[in-house]
Protein backbone atom coordinates (compact mmCIF):
# COMPACT_ATOMS: atom_id res chain seq x y z
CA UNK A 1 56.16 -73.94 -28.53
CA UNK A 2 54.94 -77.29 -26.79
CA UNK A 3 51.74 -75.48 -26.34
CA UNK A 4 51.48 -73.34 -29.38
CA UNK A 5 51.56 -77.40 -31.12
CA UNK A 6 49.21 -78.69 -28.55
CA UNK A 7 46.17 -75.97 -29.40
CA UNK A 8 47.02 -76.57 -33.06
CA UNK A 9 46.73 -80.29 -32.69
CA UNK A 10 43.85 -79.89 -31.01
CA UNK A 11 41.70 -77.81 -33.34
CA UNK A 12 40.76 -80.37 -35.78
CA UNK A 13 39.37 -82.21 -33.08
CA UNK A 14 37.44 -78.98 -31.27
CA UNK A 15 36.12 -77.89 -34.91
CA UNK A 16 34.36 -81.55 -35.48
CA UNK A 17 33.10 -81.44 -31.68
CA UNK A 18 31.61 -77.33 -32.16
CA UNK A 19 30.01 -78.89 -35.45
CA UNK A 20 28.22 -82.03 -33.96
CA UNK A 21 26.83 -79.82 -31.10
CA UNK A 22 23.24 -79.63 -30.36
CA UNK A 23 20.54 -78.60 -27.46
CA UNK A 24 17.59 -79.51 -27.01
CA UNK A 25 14.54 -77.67 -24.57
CA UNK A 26 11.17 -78.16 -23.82
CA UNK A 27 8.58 -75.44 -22.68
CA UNK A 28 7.32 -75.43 -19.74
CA UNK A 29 4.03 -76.96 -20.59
CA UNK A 30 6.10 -79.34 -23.10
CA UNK A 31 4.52 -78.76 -25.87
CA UNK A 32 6.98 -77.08 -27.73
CA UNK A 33 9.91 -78.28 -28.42
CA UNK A 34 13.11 -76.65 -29.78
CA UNK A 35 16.63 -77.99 -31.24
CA UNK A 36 19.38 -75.66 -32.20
CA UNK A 37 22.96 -76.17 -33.51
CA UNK A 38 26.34 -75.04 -32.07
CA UNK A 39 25.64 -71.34 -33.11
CA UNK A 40 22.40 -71.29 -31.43
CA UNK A 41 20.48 -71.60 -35.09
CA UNK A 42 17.17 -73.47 -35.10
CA UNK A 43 17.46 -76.66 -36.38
CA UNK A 44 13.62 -78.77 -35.67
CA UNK A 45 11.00 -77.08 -34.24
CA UNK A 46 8.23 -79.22 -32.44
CA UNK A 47 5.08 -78.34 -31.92
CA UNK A 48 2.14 -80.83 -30.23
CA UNK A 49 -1.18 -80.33 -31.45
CA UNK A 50 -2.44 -80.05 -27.71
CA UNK A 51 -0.92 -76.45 -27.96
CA UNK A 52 -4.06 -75.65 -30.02
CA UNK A 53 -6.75 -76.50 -27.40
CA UNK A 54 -5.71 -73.27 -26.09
CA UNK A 55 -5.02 -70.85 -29.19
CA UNK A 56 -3.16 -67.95 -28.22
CA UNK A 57 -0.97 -66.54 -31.01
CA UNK A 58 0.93 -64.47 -28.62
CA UNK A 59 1.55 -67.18 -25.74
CA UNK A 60 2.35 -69.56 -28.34
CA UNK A 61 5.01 -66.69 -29.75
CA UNK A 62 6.60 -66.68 -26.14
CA UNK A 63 6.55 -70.15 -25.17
CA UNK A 64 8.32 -70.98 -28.93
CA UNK A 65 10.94 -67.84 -28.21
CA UNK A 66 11.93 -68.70 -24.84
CA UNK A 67 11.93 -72.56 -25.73
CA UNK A 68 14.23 -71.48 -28.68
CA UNK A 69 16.45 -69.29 -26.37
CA UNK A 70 16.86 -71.85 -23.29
CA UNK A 71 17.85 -74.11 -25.93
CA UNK A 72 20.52 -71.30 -27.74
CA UNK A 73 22.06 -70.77 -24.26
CA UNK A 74 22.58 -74.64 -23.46
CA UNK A 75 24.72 -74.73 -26.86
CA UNK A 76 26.55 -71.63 -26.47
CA UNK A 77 27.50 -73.23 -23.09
CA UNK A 78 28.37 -76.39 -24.73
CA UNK A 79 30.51 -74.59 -26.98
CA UNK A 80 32.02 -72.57 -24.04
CA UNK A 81 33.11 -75.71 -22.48
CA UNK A 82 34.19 -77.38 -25.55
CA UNK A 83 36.79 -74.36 -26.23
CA UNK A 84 37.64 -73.43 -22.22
CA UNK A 85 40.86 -76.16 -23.32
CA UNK A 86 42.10 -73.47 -26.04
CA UNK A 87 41.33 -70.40 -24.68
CA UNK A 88 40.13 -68.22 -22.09
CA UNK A 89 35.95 -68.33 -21.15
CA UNK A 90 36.30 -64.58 -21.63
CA UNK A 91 37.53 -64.89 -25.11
CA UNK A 92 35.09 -67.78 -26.24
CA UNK A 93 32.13 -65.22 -24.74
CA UNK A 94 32.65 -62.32 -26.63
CA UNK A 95 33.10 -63.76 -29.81
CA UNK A 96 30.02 -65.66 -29.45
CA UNK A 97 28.13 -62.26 -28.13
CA UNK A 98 29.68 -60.43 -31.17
CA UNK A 99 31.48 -58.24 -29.16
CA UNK A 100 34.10 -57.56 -32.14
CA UNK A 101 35.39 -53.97 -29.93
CA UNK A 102 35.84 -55.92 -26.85
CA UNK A 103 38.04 -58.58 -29.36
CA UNK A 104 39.71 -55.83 -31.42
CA UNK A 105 40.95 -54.50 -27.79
CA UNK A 106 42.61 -57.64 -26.68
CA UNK A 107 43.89 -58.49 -30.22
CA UNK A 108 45.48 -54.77 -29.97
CA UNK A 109 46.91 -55.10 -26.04
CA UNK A 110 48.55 -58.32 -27.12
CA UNK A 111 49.81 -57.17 -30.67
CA UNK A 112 51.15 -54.45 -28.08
CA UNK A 113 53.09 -56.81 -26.06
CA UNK A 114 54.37 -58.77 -28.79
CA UNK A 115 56.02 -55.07 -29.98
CA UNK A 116 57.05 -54.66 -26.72
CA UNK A 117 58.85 -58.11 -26.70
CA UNK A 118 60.23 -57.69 -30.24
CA UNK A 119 61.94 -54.51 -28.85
CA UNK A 120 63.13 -55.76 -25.69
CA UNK A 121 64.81 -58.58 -27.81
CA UNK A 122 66.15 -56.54 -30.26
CA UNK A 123 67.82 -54.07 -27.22
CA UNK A 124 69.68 -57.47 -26.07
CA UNK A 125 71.38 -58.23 -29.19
């Protein structure tokens, strides 16, 4: 129970820290530069006007994408480390890759042992 009150406690304060995260990344030339939020959505978008001494459409589509997702993986580690207090690294990844079979499956095996527990009790009464 002491830690069933301790994760609860501690949720208001993980929710406001998950909300106030951001990540910031460069490209490699640094002309682009990309900000994202704690769920890896673009928040600012910077662009220097050097970038169009050299117009390429589709470098300038890569350098932005891979800018964006350097940026998306430094939050989603953020957030990983933020949570790795309330619950298993395993548990914080696959909700954040989406990975709802991978969740249903755990929420299942322990719904299962919590059965199995409920049983076991009832058999010692």
């Amino acid at each position: 129970m002491g830690e069933l009150e301790r994760v609860r406690g501690g949720m208001g304060t993980l929710q406001q820290k998950l909300q106030a995260i951001t990540a910031t990344a460069k490209s490699d030339d640094g002309f682009i530069t990309a900000v994202v939020g704690p769920r890896g959505q673009l928040i600012r978008l910077d662009i220097d006007a050097r970038i169009y001494r050299r117009p390429d459409s589709r470098q300038l589509a890569q350098s932005i994408t891979k800018t964006i997702q350097a940026a998306s993986a430094d939050a989603m580690k953020q957030v990983t480390d933020a949570c790795k207090p309330f619950m298993a690294e395993s548990d914080v990844q696959a909700h954040l890759a989406f990975d709802l079979q991978g969740m249903t499956h755990k929420l299942d095996s322990e719904l299962g042992l919590l059965a199995v527990d409920a049983e076991q009790e009832k058999e010692q009464r």
